[in-house]
Protein backbone atom coordinates (compact mmCIF):
# COMPACT_ATOMS: atom_id res chain seq x y z
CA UNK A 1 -7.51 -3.17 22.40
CA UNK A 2 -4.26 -5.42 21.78
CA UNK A 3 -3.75 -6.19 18.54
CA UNK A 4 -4.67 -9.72 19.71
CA UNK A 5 -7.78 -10.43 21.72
CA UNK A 6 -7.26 -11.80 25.16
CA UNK A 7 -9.56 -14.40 26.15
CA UNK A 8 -10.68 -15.30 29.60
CA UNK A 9 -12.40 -18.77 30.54
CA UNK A 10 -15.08 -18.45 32.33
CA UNK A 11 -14.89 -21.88 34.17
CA UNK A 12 -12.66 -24.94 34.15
CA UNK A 13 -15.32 -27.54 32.31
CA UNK A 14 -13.92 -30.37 30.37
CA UNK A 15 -14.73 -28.52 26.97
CA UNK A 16 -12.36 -26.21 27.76
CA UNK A 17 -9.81 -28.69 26.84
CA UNK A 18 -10.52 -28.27 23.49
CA UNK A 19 -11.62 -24.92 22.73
CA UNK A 20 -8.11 -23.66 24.69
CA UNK A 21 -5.69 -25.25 22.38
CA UNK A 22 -7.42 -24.13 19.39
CA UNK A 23 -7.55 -20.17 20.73
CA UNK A 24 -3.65 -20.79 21.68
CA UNK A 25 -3.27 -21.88 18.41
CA UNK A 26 -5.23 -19.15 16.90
CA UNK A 27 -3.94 -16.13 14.61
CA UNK A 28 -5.70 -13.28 17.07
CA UNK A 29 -6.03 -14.39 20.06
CA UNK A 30 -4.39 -15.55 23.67
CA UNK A 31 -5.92 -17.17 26.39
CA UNK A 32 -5.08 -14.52 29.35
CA UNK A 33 -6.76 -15.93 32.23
CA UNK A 34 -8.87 -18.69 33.75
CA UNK A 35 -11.71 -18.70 36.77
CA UNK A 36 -13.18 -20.85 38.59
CA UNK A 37 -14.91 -20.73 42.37
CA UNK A 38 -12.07 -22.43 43.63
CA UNK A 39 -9.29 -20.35 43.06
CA UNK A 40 -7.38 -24.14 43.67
CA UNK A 41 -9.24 -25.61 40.50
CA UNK A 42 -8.33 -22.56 38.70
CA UNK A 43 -4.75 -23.03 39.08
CA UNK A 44 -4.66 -26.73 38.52
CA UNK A 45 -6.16 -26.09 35.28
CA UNK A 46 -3.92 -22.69 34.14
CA UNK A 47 -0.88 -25.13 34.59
CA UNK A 48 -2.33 -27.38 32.74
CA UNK A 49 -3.39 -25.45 29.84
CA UNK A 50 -0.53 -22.71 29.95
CA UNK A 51 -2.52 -20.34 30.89
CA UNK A 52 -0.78 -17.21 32.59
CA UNK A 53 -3.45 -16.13 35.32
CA UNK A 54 -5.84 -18.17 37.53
CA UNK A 55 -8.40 -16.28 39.27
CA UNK A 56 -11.21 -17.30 42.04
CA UNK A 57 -14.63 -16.38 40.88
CA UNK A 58 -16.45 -15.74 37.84
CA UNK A 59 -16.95 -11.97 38.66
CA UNK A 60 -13.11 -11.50 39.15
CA UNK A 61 -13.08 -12.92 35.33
CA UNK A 62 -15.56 -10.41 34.25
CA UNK A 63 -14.35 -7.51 35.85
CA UNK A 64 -10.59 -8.05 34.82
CA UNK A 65 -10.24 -4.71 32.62
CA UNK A 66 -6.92 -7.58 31.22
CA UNK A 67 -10.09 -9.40 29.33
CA UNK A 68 -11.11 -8.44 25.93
CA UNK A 69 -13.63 -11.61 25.53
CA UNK A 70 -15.11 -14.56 27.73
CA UNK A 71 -15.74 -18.32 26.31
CA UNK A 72 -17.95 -19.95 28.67
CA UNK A 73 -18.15 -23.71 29.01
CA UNK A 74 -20.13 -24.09 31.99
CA UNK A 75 -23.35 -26.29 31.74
CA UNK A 76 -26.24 -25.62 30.20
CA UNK A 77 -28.66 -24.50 32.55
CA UNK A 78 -25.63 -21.79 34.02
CA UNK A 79 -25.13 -20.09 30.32
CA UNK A 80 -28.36 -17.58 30.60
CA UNK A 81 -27.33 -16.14 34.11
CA UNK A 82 -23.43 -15.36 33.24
CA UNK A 83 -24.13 -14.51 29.62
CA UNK A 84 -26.35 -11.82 30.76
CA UNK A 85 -23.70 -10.88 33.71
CA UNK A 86 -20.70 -10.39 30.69
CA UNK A 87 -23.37 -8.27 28.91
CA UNK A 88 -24.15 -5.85 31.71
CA UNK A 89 -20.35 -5.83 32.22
CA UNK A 90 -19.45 -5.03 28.71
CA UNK A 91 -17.59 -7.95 27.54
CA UNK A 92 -18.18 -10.02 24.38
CA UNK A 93 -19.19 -13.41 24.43
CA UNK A 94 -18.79 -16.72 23.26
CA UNK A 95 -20.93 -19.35 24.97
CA UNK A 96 -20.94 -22.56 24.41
CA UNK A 97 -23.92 -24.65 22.83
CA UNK A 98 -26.67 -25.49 23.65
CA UNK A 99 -26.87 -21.52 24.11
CA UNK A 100 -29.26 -21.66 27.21
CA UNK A 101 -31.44 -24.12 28.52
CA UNK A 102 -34.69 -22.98 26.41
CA UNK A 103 -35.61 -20.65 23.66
CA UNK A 104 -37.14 -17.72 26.48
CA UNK A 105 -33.68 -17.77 27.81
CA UNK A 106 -31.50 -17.44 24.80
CA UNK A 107 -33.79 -14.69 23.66
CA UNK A 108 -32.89 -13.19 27.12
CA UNK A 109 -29.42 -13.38 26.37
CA UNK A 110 -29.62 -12.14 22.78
CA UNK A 111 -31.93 -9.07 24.21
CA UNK A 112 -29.19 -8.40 26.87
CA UNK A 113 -26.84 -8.33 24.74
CA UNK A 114 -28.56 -5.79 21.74
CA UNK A 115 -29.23 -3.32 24.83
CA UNK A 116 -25.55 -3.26 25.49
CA UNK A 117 -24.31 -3.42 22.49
CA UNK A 118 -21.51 -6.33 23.23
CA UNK A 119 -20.41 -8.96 20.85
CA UNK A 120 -22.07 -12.40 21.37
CA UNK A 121 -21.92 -15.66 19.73
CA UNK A 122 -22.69 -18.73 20.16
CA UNK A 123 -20.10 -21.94 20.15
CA UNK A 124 -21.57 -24.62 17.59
CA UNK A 125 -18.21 -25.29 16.27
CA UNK A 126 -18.99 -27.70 13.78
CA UNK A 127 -20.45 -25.35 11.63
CA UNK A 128 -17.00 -23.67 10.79
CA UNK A 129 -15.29 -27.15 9.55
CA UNK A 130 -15.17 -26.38 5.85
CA UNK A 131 -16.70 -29.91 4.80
CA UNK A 132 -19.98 -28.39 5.25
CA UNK A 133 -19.16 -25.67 2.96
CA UNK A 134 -18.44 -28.04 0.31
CA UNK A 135 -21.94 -29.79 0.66
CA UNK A 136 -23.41 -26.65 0.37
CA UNK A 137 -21.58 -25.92 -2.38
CA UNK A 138 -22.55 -29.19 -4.12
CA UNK A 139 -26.35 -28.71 -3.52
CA UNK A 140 -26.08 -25.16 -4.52
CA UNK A 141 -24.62 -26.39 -8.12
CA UNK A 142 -27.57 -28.54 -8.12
CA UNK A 143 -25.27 -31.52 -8.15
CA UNK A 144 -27.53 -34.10 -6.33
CA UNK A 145 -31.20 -32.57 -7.83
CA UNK A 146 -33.43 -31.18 -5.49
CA UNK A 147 -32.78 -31.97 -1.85
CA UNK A 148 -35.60 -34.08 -0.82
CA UNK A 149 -34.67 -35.81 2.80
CA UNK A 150 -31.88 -34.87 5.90
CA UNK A 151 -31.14 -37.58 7.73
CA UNK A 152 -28.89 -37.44 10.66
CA UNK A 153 -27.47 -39.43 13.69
CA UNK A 154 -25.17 -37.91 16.81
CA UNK A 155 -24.89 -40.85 19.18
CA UNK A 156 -22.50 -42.23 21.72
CA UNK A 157 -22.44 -44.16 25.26
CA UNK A 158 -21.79 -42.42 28.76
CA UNK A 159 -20.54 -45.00 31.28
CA UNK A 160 -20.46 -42.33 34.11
CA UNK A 161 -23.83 -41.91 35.68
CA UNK A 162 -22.09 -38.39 37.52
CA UNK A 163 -21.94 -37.28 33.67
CA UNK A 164 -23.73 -33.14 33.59
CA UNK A 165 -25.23 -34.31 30.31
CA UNK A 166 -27.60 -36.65 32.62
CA UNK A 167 -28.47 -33.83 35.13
CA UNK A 168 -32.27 -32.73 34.54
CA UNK A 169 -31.17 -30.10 36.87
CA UNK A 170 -28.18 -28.73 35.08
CA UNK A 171 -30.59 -29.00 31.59
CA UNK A 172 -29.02 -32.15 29.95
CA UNK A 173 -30.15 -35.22 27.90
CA UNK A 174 -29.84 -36.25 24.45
CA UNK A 175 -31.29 -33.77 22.64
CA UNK A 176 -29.69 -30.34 24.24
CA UNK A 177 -26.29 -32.70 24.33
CA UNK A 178 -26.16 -33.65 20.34
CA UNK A 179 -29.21 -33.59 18.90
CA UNK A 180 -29.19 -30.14 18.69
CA UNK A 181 -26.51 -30.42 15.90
CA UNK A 182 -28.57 -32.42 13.78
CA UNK A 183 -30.99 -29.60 14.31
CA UNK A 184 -29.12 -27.12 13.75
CA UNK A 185 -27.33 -29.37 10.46
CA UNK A 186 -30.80 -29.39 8.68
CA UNK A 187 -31.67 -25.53 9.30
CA UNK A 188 -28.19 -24.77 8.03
CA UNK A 189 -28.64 -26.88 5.15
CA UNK A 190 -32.33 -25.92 4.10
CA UNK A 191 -31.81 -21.93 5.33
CA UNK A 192 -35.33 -22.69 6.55
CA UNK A 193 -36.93 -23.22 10.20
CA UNK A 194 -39.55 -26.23 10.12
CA UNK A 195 -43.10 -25.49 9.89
CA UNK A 196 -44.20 -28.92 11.69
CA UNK A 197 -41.95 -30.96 13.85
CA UNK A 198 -42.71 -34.55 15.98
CA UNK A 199 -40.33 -36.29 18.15
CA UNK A 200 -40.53 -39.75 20.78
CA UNK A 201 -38.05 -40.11 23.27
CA UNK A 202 -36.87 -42.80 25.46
CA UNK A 203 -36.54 -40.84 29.43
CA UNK A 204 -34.81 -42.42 31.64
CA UNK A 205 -35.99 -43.65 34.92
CA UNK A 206 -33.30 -42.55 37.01
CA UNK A 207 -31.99 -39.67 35.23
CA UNK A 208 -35.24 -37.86 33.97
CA UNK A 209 -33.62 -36.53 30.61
CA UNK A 210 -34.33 -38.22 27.31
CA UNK A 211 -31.17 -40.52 26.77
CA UNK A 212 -32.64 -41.13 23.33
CA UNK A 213 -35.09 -39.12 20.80
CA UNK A 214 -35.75 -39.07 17.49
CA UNK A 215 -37.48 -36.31 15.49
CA UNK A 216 -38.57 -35.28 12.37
CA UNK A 217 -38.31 -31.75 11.05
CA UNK A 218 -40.82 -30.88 7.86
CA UNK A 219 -39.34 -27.58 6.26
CA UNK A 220 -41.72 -24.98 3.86
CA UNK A 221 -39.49 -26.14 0.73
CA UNK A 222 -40.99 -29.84 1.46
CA UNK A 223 -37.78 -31.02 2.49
CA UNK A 224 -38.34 -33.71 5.35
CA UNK A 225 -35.10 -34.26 8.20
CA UNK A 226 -35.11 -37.06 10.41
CA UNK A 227 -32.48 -37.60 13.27
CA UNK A 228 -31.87 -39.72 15.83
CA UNK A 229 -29.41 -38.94 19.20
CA UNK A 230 -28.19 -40.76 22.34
CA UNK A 231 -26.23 -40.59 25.46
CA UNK A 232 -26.63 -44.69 25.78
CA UNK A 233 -26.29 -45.81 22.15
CA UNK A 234 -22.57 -46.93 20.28
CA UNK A 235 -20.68 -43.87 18.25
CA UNK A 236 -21.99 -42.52 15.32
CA UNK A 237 -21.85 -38.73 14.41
CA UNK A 238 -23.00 -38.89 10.63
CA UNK A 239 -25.60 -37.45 8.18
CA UNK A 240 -26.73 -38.01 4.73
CA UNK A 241 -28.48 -35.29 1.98
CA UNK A 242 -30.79 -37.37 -0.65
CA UNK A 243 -32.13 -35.13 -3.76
CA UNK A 244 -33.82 -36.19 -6.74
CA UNK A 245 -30.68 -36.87 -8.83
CA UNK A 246 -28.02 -38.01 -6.08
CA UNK A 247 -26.95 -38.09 -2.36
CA UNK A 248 -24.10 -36.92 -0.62
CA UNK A 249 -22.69 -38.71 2.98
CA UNK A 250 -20.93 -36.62 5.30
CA UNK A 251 -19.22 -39.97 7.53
CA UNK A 252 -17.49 -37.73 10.28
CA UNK A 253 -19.80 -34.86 10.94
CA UNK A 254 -19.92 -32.73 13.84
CA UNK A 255 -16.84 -33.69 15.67
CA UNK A 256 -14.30 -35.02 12.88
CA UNK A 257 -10.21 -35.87 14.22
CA UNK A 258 -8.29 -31.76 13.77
CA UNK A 259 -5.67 -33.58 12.78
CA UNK A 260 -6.92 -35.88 10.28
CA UNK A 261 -8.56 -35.52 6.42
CA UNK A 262 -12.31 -35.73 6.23
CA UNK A 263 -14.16 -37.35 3.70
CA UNK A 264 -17.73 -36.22 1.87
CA UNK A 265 -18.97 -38.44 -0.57
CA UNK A 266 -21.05 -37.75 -3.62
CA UNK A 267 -23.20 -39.72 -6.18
CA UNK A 268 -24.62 -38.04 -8.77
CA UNK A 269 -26.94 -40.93 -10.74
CA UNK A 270 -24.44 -43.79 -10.99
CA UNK A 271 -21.54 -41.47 -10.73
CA UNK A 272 -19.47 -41.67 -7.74
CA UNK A 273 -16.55 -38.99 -6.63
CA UNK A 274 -15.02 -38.66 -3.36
CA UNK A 275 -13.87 -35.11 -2.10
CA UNK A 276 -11.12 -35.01 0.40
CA UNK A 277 -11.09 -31.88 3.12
CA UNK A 278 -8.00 -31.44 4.50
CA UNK A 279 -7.49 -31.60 8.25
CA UNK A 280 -9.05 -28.24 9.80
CA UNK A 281 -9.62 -27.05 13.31
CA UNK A 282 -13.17 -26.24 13.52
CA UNK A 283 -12.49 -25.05 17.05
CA UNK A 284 -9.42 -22.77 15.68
CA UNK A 285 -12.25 -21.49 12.94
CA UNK A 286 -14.52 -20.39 15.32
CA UNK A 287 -12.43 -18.98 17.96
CA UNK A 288 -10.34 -17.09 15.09
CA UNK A 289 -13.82 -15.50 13.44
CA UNK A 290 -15.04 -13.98 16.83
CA UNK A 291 -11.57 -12.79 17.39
CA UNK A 292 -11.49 -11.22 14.15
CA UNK A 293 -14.87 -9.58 14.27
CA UNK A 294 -13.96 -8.23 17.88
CA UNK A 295 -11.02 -6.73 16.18
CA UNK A 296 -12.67 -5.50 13.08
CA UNK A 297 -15.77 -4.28 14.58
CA UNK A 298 -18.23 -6.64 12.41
CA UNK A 299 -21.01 -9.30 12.61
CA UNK A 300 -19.88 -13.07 14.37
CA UNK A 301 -20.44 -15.36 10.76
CA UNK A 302 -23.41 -17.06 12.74
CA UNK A 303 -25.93 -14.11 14.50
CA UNK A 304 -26.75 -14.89 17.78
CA UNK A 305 -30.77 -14.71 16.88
CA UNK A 306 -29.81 -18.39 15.02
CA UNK A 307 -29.08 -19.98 18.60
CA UNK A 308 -32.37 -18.54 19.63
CA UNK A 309 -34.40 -20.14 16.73
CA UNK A 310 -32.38 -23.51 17.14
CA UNK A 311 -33.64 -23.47 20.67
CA UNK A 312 -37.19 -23.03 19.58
CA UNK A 313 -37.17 -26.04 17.56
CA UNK A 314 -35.40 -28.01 20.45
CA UNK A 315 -38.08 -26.81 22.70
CA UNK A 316 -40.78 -28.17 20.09
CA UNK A 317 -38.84 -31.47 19.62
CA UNK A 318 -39.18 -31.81 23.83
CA UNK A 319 -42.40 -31.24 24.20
CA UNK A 320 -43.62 -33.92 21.58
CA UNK A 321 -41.62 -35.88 22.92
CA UNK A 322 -42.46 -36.10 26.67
């Protein structure tokens, strides 16, 4: 292998926008080559993203021996089938999140994976943004008591009623949109998966997916998370830790400006501090640590089995809710 992993895209989806940048920024990586089914698309998108080769179908993608990994952005319900595809060919994976459209499907991909032996992670960038690190940090130190209650939003409007996040055929809605970050926020923070979980949602009457749910998540340690998501309601992508001694407010949360400062605030009884985290590319971050455990032959920071067991809980959450 190069001494910099060469990425292929494994479709021209609007996520790519981001997640390109971040590997062309990256330390140990390049983004070698794009595909799509229409080998026009494909080079629409190449010039648009400096991206040296455009290619005509997914398989051409997989079977370029010029590929050392694939990122795939397609929507949700696609992830299982080309996931599994890259692992039969050999070629490590980073799929974006939600990592398939239930939990029996991303333990298909995981399985396919093990039995080849290939790389695989999946794309919850938030998680590498190191604000998060710092809360953990704080509750770790004990700093806000005993962490009682999650509480989490990830909300905003879609005025486009083509939008794939309101396809029940192509496995969107709410929940497998954003909510699954506030799902995945409170297992992160607890280390624990719930042991009871309820959930209403509002479905809508043309689209069929839930365009808003909330859920609650009751954890062994007796923590309690609540969240709330939406596809219809105004901005918000916050959430708030409350222990027996103080809170801490994380105001920008899952998808915070790479280019700006974030902010997580901390009260400790009446005691009030502010920490500043300077501007970070969570996208950069993620792409960088499955470049660098390509390279170095280790573990992805987040195992793949923790997009399985995030699924589970979304497919509990789903359920009560419909």
């Amino acid at each position: 292998m190069t001494e910099k992993v060469r990425w292929g895209i494994l479709s021209t989806a609007n996520i790519g926008r981001r997640v390109i940048p971040a590997i062309h920024a990256s330390y140990n990586g390049v983004v070698a080559a794009v595909a799509s089914r229409s080998l026009e698309r494909a080079q629409a998108f190449a010039a648009e993203q400096n991206i040296p080769r455009a290619l005509g179908s997914y398989e051409a993608l997989i079977a370029d021996e010029e590929i050392d990994a694939i990122y795939i952005p397609l929507p949700n319900s696609m992830h299982a089938e080309w996931s599994v595809k890259c692992a039969e060919a050999g070629v490590p994976t980073l799929c974006e999140k939600p990592f398939a459209s239930d939990a029996a499907e991303a333990q298909r991909i995981v399985d396919a994976f093990a039995a080849h032996d290939v790389l695989l992670a999946e794309a919850f960038m938030y998680r590498f943004h190191p604000q998060h690190a710092k809360v953990k940090e704080i509750v770790a130190a004990g700093d806000i008591g005993d962490l009682q209650i999650i509480n989490s939003s990830f909300t905003f409007p879609i005025s486009d009623e083509a939008n794939i996040r309101l396809s029940k055929p192509l496995a969107g809605g709410a929940l497998m949109d954003v909510g699954c970050y506030c799902v995945n926020l409170m297992r992160f923070m607890t280390g624990e998966e719930p042991a009871r979980i309820t959930a209403g949602a509002r479905i809508g009457a043309s689209t069929g997916v839930d365009e808003a749910l909330a859920g609650t998540l009751e954890f062994p340690s007796g923590v309690i998370g609540h969240f709330d998501c939406g596809l219809r309601a105004y901005r918000q992508h916050t959430y708030t830790l409350k222990g027996t001694e103080g809170m801490i407010v994380v105001p920008t949360s899952f998808v915070p400006d790479t280019s700006g400062d974030t902010l997580v605030r901390h009260w400790r009884g009446d005691e009030y501090s502010e920490h500043v985290i300077p501007a970070s590319d969570h996208y950069q971050l993620m792409a960088e640590d499955f470049a660098d455990a390509l390279l170095n032959e280790r573990a992805p920071r987040f195992a793949p089995t923790d997009a399985v067991q995030n699924m589970v809980v979304v497919d509990q959450l789903l359920a009560q809710a419909r």
